[in-house]
Protein backbone atom coordinates (compact mmCIF):
# COMPACT_ATOMS: atom_id res chain seq x y z
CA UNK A 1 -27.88 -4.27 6.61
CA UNK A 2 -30.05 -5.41 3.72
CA UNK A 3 -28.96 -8.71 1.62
CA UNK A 4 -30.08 -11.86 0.88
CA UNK A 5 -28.79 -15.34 1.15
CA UNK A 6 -29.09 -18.34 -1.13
CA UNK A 7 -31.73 -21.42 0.29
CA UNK A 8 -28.44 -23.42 0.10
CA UNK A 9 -26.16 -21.31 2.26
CA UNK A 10 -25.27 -22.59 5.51
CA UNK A 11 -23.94 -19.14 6.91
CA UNK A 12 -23.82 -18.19 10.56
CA UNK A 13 -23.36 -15.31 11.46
CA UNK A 14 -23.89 -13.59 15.01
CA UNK A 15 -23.72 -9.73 15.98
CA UNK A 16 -21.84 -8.68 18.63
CA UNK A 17 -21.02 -4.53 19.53
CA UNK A 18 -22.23 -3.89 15.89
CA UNK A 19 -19.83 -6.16 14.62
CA UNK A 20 -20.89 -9.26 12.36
CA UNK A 21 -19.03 -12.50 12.66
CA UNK A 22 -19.53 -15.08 9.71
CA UNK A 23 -18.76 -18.47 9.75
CA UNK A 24 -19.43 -19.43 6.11
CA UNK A 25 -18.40 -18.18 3.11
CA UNK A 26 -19.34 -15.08 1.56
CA UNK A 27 -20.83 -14.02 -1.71
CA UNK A 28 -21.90 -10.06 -2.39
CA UNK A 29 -23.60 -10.60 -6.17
CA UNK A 30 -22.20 -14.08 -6.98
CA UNK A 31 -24.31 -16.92 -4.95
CA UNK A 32 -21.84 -19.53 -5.43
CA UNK A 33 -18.68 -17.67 -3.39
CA UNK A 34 -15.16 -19.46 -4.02
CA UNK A 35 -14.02 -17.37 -1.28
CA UNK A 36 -14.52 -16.41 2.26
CA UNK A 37 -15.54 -13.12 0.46
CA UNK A 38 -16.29 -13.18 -2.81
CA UNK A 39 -17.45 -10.44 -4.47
CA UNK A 40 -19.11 -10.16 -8.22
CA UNK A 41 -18.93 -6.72 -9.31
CA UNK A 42 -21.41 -6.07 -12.19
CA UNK A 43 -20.26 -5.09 -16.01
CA UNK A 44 -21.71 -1.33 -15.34
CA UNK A 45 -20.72 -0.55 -11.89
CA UNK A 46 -17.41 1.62 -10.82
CA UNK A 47 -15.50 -1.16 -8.97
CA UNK A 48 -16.32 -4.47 -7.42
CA UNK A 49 -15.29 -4.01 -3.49
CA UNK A 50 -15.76 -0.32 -1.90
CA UNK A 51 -14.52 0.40 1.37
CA UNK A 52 -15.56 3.79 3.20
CA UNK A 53 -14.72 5.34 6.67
CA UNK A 54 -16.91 5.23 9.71
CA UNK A 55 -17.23 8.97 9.43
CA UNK A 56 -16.11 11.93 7.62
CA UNK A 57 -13.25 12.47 9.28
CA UNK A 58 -12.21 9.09 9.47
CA UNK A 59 -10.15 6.84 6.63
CA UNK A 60 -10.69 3.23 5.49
CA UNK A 61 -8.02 1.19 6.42
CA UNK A 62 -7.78 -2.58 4.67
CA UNK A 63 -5.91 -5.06 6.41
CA UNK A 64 -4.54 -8.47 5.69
CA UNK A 65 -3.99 -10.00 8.79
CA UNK A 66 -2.14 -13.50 9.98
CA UNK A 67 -2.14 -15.09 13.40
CA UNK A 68 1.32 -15.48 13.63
CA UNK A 69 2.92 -12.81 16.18
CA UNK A 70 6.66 -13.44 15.32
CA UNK A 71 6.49 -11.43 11.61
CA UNK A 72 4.29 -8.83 10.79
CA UNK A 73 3.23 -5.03 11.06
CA UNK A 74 1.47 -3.75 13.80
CA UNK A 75 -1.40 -5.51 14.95
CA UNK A 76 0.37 -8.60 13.46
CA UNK A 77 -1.29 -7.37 10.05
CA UNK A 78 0.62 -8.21 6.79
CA UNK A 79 -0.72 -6.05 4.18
CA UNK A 80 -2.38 -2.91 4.48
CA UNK A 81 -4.01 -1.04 2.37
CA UNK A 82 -4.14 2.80 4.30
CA UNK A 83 -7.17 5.28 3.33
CA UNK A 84 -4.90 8.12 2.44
CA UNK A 85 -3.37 5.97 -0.74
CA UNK A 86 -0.05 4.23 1.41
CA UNK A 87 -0.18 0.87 0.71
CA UNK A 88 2.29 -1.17 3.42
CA UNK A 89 3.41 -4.80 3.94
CA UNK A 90 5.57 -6.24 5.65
CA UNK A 91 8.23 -8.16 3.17
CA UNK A 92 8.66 -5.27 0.63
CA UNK A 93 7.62 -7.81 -2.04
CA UNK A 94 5.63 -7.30 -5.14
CA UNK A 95 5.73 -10.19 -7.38
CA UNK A 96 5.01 -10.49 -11.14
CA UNK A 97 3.96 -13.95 -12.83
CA UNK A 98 7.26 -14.21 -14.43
CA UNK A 99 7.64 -17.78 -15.98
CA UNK A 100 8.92 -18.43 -19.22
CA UNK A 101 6.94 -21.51 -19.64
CA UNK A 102 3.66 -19.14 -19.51
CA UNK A 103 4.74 -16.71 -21.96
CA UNK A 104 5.02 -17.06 -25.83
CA UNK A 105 8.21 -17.96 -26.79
CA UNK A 106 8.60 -15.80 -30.58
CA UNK A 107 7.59 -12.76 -28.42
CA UNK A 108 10.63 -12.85 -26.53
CA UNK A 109 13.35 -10.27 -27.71
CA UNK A 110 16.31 -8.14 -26.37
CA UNK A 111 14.90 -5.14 -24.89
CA UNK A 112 15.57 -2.06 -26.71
CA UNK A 113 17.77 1.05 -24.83
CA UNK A 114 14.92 3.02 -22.95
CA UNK A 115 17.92 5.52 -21.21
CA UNK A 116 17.07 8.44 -23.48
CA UNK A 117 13.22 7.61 -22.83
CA UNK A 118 14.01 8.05 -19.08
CA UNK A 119 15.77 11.15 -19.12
CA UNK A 120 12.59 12.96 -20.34
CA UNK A 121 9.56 12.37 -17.90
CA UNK A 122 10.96 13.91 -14.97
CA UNK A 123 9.46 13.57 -11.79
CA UNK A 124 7.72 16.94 -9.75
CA UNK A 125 7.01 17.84 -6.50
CA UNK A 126 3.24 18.55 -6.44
CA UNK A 127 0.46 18.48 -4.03
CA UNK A 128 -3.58 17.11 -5.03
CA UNK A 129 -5.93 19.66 -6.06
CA UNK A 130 -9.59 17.36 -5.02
CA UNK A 131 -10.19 17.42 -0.87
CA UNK A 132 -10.67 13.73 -1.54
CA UNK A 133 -7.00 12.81 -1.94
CA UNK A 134 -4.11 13.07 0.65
CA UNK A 135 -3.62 17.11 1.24
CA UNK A 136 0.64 16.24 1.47
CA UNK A 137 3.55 17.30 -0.46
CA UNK A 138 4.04 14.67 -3.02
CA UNK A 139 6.51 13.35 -5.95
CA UNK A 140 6.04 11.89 -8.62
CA UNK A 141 5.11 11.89 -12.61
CA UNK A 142 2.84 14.12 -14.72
CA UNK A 143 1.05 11.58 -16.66
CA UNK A 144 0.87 14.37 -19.37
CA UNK A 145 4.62 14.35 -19.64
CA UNK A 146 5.09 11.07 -19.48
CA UNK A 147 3.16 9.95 -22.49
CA UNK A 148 4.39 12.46 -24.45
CA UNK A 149 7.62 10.27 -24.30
CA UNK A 150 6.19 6.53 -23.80
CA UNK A 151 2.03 6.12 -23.93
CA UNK A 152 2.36 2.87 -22.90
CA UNK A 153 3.46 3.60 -19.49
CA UNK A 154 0.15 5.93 -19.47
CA UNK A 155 -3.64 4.70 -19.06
CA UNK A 156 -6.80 6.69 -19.16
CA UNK A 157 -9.30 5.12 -16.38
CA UNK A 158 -13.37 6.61 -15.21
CA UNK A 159 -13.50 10.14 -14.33
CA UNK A 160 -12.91 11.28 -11.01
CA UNK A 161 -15.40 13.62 -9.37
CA UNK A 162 -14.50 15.62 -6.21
CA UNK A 163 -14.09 19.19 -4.68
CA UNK A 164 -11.32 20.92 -5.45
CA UNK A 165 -9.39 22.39 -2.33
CA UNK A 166 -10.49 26.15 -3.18
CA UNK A 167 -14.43 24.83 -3.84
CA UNK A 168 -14.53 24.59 -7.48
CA UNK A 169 -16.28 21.40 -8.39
CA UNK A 170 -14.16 19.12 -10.26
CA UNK A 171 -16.00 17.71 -13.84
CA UNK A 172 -16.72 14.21 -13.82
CA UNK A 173 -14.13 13.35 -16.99
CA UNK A 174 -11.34 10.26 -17.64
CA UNK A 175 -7.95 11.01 -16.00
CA UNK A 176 -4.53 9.40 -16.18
CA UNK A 177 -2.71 7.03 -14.37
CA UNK A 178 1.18 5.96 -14.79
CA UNK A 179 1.95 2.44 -14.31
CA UNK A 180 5.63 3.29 -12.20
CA UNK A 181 5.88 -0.21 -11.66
CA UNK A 182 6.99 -0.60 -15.35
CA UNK A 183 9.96 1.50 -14.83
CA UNK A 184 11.42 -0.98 -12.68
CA UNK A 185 12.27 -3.27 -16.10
CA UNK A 186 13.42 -0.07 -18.01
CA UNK A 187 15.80 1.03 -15.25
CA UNK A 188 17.46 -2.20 -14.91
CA UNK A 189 18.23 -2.25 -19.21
CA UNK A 190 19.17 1.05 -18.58
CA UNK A 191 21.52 -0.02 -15.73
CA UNK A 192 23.18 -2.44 -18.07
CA UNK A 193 23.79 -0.44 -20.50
CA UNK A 194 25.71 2.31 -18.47
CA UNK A 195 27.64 -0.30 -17.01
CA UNK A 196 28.54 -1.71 -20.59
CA UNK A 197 29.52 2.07 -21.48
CA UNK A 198 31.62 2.14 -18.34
CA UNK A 199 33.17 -0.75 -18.92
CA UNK A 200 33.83 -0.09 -22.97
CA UNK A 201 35.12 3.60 -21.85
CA UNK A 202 37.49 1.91 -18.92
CA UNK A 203 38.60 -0.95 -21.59
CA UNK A 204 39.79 1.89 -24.01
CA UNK A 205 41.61 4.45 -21.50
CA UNK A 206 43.61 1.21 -20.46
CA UNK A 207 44.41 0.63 -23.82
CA UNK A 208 45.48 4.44 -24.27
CA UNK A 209 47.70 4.43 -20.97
CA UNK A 210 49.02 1.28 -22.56
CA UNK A 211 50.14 2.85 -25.82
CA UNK A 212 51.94 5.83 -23.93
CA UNK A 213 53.65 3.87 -22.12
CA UNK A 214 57.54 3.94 -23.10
């Protein structure tokens, strides 16, 4: 393990079965951590924390774990983060800073009627083409399609390089990413509004039954 640690640091650490146990915390890159770990990725580099598998054939696994036994998933972990892409916890929960006292008031508005926007980018059943991602049937959105109807909901991010299942190499280029977490919002206005329709067409074939009525 190479590293370095600050004249200040009062870390202890101890290795036991080629595991390292530290008492202190943490800084990889940043010398004053704020954090058990805290890690300072720099402005050039591909992402700030990397986590690989032991081997080849094995898969990182990140887990969040709490002492408590009572609530949990296995292992009493909380949160895991799975090498093949799953990401589990244990509530279901996935919260979004949401108060109004944070957000600017004039950019508050009715949301527009995003049904016809969802009855375009339909999802597919598909399966990953690189040997680095999960070798499963999937489903879910073509990015392609889906900003062809709404380009917010689409973001280009760094190129992906890999080996493609039948051993063409894969170019190092941007590729796209849908934010599905944003159709959440646009699926409950579209909700309302069907329910509005429902209850407009219901309100008039009353009225109708009304008017025949002798």
């Amino acid at each position: 393990m190479w590293g370095s640690l600050a004249t200040t640091s009062k870390l202890l650490a101890s290795l036991d079965d080629n595991k390292i146990f530290l008492d202190e915390p943490v800084g990889i890159v940043d010398t004053t951590p704020d954090a058990m770990l805290d890690v300072g990725g720099t402005s050039d580099g591909p992402s700030d924390l990397i986590f690989q598998g032991r081997s080849n054939t094995t898969l990182p696994t990140v887990s969040i774990f709490n002492v408590r036994s009572d609530v949990g998933l296995p292992n009493n972990s909380k949160f895991n983060v799975l090498g093949d892409g799953d990401v589990q916890n244990a509530t279901g929960v996935y919260a979004t800073i949401s108060d109004v006292r944070l957000k600017d008031s004039d950019s508050i508005y009715a949301a527009r009627s995003y049904l016809d926007d969802l009855l375009h980018p339909d999802m597919r059943p598909h399966k990953f083409r690189l040997t680095s991602m999960p070798d499963r049937d999937m489903l879910g959105y073509l990015a392609q399609r889906v900003e062809k109807v709404k380009p917010g909901l689409v973001k280009d991010v760094d190129g992906h390089s890999g080996t493609t299942r039948d051993g063409v190499g894969f170019v190092d280029e941007p590729y796209k990413i849908v934010k599905q977490s944003l159709f959440i919002p646009m699926l409950h206005t579209a909700v309302i509004e069907i329910a509005e329709r429902v209850a407009q067409l219901e309100l008039e074939s009353m009225e109708r039954r009304l008017e025949e009525m002798p």
